[in-house]
Protein backbone atom coordinates (compact mmCIF):
# COMPACT_ATOMS: atom_id res chain seq x y z
CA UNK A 1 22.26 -3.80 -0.26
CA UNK A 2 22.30 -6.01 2.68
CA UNK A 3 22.53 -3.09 5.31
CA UNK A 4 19.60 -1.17 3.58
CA UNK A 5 17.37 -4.62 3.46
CA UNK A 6 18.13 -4.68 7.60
CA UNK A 7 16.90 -1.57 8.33
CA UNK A 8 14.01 -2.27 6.37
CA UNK A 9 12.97 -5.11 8.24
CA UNK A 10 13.74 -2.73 11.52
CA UNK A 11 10.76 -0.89 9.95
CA UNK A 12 8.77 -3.80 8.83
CA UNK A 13 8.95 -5.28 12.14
CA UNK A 14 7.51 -2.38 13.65
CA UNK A 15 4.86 -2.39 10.97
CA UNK A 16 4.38 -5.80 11.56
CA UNK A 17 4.14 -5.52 15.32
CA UNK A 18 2.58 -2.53 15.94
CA UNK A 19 -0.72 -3.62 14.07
CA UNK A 20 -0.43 -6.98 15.23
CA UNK A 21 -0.77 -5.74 18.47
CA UNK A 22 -3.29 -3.11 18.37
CA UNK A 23 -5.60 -5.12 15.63
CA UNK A 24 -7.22 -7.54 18.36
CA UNK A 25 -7.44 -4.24 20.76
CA UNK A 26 -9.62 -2.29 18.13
CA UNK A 27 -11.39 -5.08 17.55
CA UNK A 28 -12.61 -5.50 20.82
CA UNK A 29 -12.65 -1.83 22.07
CA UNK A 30 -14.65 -0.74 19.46
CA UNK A 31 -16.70 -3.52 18.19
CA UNK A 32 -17.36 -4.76 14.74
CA UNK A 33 -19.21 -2.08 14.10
CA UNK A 34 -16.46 1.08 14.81
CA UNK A 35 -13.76 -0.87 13.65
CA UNK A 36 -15.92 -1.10 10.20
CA UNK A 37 -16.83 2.56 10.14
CA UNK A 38 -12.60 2.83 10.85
CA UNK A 39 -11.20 0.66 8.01
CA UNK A 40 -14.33 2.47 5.42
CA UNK A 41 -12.81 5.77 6.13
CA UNK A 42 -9.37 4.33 5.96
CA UNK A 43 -10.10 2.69 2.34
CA UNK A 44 -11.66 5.72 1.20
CA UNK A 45 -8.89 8.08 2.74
CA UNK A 46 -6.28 5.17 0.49
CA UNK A 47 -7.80 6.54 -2.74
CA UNK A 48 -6.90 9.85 -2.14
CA UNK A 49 -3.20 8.53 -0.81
CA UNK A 50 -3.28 6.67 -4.43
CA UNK A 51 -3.62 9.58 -6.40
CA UNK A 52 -0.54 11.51 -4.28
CA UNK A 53 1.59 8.52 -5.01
CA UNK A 54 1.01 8.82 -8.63
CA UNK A 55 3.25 5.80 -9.07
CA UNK A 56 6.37 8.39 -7.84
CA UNK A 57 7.63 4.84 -5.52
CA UNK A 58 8.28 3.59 -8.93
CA UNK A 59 9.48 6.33 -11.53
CA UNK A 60 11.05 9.02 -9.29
CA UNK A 61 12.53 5.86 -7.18
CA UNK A 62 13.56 4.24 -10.98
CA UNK A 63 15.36 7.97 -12.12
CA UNK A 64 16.98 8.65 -8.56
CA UNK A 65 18.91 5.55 -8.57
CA UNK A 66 19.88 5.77 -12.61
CA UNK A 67 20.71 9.85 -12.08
CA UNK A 68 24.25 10.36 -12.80
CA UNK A 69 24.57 13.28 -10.53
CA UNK A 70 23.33 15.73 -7.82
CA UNK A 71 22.15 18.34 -9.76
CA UNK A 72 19.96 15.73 -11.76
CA UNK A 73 18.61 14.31 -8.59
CA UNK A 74 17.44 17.69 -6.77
CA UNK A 75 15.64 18.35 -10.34
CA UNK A 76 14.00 14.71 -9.75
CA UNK A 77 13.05 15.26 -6.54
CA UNK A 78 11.90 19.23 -6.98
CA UNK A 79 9.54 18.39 -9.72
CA UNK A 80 8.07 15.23 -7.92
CA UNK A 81 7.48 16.90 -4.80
CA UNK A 82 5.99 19.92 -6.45
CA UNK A 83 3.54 17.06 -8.93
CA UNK A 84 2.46 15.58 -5.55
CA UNK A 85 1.44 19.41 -4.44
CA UNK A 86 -0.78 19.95 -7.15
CA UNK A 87 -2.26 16.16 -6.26
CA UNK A 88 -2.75 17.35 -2.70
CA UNK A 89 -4.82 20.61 -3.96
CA UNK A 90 -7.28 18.48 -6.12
CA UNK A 91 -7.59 15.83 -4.13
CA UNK A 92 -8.48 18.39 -0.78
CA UNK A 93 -11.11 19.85 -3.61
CA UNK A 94 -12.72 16.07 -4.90
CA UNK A 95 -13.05 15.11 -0.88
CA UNK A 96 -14.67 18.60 0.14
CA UNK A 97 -17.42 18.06 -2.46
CA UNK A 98 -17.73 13.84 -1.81
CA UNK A 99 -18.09 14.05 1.74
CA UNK A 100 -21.03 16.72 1.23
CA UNK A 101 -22.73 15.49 -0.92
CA UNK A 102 -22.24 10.97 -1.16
CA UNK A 103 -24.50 9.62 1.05
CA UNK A 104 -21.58 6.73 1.32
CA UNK A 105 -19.97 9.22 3.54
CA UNK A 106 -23.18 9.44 6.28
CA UNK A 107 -21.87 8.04 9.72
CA UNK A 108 -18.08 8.49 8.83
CA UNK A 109 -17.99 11.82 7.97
CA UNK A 110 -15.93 13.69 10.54
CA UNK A 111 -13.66 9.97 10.61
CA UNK A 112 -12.76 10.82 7.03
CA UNK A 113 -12.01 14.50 7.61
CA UNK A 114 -9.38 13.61 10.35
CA UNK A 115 -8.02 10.91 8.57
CA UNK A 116 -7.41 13.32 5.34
CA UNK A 117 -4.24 14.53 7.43
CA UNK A 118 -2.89 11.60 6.52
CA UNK A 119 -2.79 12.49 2.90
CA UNK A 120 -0.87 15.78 3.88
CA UNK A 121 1.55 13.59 5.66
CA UNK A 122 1.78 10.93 2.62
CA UNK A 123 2.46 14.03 0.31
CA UNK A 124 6.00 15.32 2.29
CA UNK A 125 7.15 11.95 3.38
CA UNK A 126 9.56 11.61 0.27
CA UNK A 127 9.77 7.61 0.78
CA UNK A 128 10.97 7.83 -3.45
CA UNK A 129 14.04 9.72 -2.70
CA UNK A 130 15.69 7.53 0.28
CA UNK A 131 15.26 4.42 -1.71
CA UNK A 132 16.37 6.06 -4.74
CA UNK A 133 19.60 7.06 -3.22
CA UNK A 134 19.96 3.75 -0.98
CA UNK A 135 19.94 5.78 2.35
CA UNK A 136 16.95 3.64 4.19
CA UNK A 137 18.87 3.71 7.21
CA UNK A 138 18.13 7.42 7.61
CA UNK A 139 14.74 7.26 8.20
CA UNK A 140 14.62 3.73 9.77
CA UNK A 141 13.82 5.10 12.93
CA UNK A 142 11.46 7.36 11.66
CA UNK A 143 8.27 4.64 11.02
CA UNK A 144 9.40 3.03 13.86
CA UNK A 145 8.80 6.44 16.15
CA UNK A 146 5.72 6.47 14.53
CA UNK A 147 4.14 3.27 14.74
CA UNK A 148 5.07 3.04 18.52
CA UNK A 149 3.17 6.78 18.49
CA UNK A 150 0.16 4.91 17.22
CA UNK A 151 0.41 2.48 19.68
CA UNK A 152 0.27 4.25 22.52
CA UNK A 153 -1.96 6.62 21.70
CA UNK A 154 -4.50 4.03 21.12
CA UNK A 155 -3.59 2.46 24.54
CA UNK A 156 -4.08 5.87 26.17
CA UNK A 157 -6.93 7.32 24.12
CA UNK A 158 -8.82 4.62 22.76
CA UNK A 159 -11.39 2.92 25.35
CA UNK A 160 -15.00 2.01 23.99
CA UNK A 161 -16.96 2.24 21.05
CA UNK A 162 -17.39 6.05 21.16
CA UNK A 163 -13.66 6.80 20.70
CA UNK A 164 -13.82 6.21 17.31
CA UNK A 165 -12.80 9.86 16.42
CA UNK A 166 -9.97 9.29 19.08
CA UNK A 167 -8.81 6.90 17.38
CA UNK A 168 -8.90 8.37 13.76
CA UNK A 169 -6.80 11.70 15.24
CA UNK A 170 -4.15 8.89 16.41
CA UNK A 171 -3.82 7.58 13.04
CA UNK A 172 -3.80 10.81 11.55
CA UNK A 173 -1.27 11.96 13.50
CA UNK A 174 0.41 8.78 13.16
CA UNK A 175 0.38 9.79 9.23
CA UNK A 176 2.10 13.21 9.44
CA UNK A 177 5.19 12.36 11.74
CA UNK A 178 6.94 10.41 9.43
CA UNK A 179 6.82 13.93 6.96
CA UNK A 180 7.85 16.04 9.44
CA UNK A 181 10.44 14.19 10.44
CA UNK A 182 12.02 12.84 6.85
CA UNK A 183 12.43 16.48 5.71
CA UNK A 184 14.36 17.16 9.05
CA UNK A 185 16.63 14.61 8.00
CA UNK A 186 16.80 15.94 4.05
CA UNK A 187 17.71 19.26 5.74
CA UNK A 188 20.06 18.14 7.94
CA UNK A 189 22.10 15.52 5.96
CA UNK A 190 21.48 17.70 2.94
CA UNK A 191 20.77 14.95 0.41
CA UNK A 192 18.65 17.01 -1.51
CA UNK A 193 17.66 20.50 -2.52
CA UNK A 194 14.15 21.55 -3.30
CA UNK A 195 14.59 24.37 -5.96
CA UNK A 196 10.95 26.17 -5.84
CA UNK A 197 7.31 25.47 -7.01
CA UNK A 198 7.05 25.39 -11.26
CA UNK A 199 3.75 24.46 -12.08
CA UNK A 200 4.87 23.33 -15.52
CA UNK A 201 7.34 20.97 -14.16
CA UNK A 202 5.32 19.34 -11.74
CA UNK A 203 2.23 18.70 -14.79
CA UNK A 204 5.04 17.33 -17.20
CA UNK A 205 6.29 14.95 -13.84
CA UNK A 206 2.48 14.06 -13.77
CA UNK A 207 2.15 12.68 -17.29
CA UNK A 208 5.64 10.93 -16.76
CA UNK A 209 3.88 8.73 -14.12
CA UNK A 210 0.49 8.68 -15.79
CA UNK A 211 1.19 4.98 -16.95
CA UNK A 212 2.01 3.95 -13.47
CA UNK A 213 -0.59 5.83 -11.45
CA UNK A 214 -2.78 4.12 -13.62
CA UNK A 215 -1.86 0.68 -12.89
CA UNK A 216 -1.19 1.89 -9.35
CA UNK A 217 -4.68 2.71 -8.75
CA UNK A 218 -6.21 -0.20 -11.04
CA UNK A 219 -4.62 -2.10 -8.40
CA UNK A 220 -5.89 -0.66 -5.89
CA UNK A 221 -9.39 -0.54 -7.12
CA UNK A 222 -9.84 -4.58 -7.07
CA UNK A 223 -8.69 -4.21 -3.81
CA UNK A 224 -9.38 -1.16 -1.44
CA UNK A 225 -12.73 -1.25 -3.56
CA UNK A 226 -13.91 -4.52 -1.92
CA UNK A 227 -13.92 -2.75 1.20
CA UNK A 228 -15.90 -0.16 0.44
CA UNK A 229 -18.45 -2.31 -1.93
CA UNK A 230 -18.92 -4.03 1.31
CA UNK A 231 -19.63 -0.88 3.17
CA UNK A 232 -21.90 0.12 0.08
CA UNK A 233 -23.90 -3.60 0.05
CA UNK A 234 -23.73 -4.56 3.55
CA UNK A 235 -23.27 -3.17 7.15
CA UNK A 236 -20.50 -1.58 8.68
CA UNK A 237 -20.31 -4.82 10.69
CA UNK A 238 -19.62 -7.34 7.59
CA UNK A 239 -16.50 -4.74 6.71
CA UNK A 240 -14.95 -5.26 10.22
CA UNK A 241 -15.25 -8.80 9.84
CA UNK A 242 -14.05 -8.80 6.09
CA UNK A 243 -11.03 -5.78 6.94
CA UNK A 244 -9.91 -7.58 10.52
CA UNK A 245 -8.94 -10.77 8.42
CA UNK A 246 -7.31 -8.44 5.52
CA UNK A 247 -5.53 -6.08 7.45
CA UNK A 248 -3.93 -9.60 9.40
CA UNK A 249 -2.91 -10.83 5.84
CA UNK A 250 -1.31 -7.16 5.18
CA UNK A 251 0.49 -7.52 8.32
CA UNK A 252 2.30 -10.79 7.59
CA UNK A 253 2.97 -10.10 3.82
CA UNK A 254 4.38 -6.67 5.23
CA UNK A 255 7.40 -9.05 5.87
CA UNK A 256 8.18 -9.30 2.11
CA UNK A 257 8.43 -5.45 1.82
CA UNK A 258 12.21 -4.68 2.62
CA UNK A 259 13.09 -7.13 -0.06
CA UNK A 260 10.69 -5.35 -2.52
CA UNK A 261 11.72 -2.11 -2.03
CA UNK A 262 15.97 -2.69 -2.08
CA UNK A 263 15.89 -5.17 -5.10
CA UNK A 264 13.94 -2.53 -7.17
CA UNK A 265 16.51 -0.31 -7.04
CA UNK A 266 19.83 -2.48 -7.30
CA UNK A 267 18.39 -4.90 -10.25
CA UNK A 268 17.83 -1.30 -12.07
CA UNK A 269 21.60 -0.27 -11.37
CA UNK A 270 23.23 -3.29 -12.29
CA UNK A 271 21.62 -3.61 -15.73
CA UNK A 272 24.59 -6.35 -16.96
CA UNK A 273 23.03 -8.92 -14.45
CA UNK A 274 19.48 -8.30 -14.80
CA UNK A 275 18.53 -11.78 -15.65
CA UNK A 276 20.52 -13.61 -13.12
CA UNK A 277 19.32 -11.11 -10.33
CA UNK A 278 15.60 -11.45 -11.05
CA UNK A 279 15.80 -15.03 -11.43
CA UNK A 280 18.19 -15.16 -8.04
CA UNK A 281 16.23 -12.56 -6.32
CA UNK A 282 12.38 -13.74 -7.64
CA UNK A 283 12.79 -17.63 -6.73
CA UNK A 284 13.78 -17.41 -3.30
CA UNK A 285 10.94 -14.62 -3.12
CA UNK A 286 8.87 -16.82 -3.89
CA UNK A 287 9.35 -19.82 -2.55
CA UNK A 288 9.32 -17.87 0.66
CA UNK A 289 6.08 -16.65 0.13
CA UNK A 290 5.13 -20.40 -0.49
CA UNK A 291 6.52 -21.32 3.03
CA UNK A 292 4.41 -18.33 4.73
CA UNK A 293 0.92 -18.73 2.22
CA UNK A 294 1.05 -22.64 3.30
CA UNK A 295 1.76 -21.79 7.25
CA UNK A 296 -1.15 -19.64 7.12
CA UNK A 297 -3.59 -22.24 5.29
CA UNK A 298 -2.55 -24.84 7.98
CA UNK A 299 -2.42 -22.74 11.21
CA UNK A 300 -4.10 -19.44 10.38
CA UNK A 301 -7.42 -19.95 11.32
CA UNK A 302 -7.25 -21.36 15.34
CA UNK A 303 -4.60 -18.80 15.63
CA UNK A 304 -6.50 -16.61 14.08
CA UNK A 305 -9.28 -17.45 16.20
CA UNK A 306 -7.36 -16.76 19.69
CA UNK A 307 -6.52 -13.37 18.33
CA UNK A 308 -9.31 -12.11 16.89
CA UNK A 309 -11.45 -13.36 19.71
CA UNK A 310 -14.44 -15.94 19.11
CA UNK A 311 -16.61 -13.84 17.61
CA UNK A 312 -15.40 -13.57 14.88
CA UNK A 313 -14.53 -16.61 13.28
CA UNK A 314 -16.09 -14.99 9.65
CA UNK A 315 -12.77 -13.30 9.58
CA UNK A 316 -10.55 -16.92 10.90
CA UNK A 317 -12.06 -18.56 8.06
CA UNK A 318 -11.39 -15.41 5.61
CA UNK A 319 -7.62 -15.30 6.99
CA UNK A 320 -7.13 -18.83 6.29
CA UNK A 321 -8.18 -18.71 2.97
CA UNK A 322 -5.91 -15.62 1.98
CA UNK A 323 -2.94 -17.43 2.00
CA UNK A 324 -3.38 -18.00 -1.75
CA UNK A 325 -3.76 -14.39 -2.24
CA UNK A 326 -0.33 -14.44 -0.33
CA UNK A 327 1.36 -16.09 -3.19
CA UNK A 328 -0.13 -15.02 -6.07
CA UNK A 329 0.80 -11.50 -4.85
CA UNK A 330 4.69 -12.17 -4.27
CA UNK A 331 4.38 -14.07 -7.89
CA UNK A 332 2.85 -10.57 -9.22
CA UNK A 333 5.45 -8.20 -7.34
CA UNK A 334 8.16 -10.33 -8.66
CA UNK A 335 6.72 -10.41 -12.39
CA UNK A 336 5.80 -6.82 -12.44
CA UNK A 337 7.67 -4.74 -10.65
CA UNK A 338 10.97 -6.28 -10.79
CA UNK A 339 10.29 -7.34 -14.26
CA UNK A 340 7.69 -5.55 -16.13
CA UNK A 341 8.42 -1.84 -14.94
CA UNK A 342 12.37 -2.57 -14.81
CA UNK A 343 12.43 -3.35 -18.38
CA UNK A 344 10.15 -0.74 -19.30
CA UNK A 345 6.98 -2.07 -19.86
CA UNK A 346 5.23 0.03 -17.91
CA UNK A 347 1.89 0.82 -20.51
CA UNK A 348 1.72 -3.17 -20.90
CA UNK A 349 1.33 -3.27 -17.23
CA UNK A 350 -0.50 -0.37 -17.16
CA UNK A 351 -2.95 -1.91 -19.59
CA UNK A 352 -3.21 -5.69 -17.83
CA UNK A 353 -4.32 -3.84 -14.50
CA UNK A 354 -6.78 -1.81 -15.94
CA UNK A 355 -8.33 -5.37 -17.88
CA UNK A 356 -8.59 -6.90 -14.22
CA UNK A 357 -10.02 -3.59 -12.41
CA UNK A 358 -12.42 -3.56 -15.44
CA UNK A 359 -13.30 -7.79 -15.22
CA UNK A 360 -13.64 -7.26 -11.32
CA UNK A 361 -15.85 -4.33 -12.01
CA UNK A 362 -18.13 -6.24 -14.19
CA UNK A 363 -18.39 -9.98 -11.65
CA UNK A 364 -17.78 -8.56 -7.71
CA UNK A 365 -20.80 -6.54 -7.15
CA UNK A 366 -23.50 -8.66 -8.22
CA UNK A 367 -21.90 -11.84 -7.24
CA UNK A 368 -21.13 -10.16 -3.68
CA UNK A 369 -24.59 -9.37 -3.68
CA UNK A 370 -25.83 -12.48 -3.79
CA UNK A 371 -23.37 -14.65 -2.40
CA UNK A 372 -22.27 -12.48 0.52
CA UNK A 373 -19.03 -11.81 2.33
CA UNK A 374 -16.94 -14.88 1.24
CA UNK A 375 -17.63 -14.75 -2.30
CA UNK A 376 -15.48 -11.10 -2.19
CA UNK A 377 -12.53 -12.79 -1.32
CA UNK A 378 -13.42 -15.90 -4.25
CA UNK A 379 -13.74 -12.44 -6.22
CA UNK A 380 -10.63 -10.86 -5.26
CA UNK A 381 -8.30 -13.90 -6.04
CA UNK A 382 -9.84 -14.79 -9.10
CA UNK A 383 -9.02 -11.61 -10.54
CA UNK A 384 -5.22 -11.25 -8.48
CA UNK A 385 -5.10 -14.69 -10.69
CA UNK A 386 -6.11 -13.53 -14.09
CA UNK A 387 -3.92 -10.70 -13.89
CA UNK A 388 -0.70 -12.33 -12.43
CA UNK A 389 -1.11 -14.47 -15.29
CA UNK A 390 -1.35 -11.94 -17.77
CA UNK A 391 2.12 -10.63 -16.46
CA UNK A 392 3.65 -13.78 -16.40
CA UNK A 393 2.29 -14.70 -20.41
CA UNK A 394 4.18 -11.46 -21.75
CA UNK A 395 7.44 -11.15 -19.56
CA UNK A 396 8.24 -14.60 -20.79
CA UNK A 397 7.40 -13.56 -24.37
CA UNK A 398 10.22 -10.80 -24.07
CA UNK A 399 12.39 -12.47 -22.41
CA UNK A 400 14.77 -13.11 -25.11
CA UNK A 401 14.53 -9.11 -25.69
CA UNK A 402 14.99 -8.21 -23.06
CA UNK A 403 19.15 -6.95 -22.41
């Protein structure tokens, strides 16, 4: 476990580098303004990522690693890929008819259509089946080819405001390598065999996951919805400021991701010790994320300030601030991934994130409205609070159940 949580952080650091570096370029080579019209495209382009997920990171991860033998984990990973087709197929129909015909899509149109490659890419890059079998090493290299792609093709293509398109193809591109390159690796190494297309498969895979995609994208909606309520209420300008100070916070949390993603696995394999591994594994989580939310509170917004560049100290004061979204989210991952979908209480889940996309529905867009730019983040971690507690509440009511 230890080796695949180092060459996870080889990959985090290159997700945490890359955009650390090339944030505060964007920012200032394209303005506010592009960098806005960038991260609505990008938010939109997430939904349709979402929906090829399907919450596979989760259940074909959760059956790899309890599979008993190769034959069951090609069949895993046939029908999954071949769900995640069909996904791809509908979601290239629901874009073709949005972008035509939403006026949200005027100014961003052709950014969106480049950026949809990166839904192709998110499709064939079969992150569920490397973590499922604990072989992270094997494509360690591969995001961190890719991110360095990203960053120099920004250096080399991206110079003013009017490279915005540049800049989407970059990130696009960015998007497909790590595909192309993962099922290289599955064909060479021969961990797994894709045995065909079977429509009927891939639909019953779909309504295996349903519970999951559903809390998957309820998550997503009281979050990759604020930025495009912003684009929707206000001008591409107030979503730079709003996405520069978000896409910071994603950056540093990014650090808690190779723990995530091993633990999920091993706490689901060693079923005897499940208690004392979430309880080992979850406290130093998060009192680590404690250490991190309360440097940021403290020091985020001067530094914040040198690297985004004066003018926009909107997004300082926004960065500061998100250090309590920080914690409650390592709280949440803890509670509900480790615990909630682990122990099977997936619809539960399923059910507490669709209450707090639902409650942040009903609140955000008036109070937004009115109250402007930093009442979305007030927004956003009122309801990352309500539901974190709602996890919290039941796990410790099954507790004693739980085996």
């Amino acid at each position: 476990m230890r080796k695949n949580i180092l060459y996870l952080y080889l990959v985090q650091i290159s997700n945490y580098v890359i955009p650390i570096l090339t944030l505060p370029y964007l920012l200032r080579v394209l303005g506010a303004d592009g960098f806005g019209k960038l991260m609505l495209s990008q938010a939109l382009i997430q939904y349709l990522i979402l929906i090829t997920d399907f919450g596979f990171n989760f259940s074909a991860t959760k059956k790899i690693a309890q599979s008993k033998n190769q034959k069951e984990i090609d069949k895993i990973y046939t029908n999954t890929l071949t769900a995640k087709i069909i996904l791809l197929a509908l979601c290239f129909i629901v874009y073709a008819i949005s972008a035509c015909f939403i006026e949200l899509f005027d100014g961003i149109r052709f950014v969106t259509s480049i950026l949809f490659l990166m839904v192709i890419g998110n499709v064939f890059y079969p992150i569920f089946l490397f973590q499922g079998i604990e072989r992270m090493k094997s494509i360690a290299w591969v995001s961190i080819v890719s991110k360095i792609f990203m960053f120099i093709g920004l250096i080399l293509f991206v110079h003013h405001e009017n490279d915005l398109l540049s800049a989407a193809l970059v990130f696009a591109v960015g998007g497909l390598l790590p595909a192309a390159f993962s099922l290289s690796i599955i064909k060479k190494k021969q961990y797994v065999k894709y045995n065909g297309f079977k429509l009927r498969k891939g639909i019953k895979e779909l309504k295996d996951s349903w519970p999951l995609f559903i809390s998957q994208i309820s998550i997503t909606f009281y979050s990759t919805f604020n930025i495009i309520l912003l684009g929707y209420l206000f001008t591409p300008t107030v979503v730079g400021y709003y996405a520069a100070a978000d896409k910071l916070r994603n950056a540093v949390q990014s650090i808690f991701q190779p723990v995530q993603q091993v633990v999920f696995p091993r706490i689901n394999k060693e079923r005897n010790e499940y208690k004392n591994n979430i309880m080992k594994f979850g406290l130093a989580f998060v009192l680590f994320s404690f250490f991190i939310a309360l440097s940021i509170f403290f020091l985020g917004k001067p530094i914040s300030l040198v690297y985004f560049g004066s003018a926009y100290e909107t997004s300082a004061t926004l960065f500061k601030w998100m250090s309590i979204l920080v914690l409650v989210i390592s709280v949440a991952i803890v509670v509900a991934q480790w615990g909630l979908i682990s122990c099977g209480y997936e619809r539960v889940l399923t059910k507490i994130y669709i209450f707090g996309a639902v409650i942040h529905l009903c609140y955000s867009p008036f109070i937004v409205k009115t109250y402007g730019i930093y009442s979305m983040l007030g927004c956003v971690i009122f309801t990352e609070t309500i539901v974190t507690m709602l996890m919290i509440t039941f796990f410790i009511s099954k507790w004693k159940d739980i085996k």
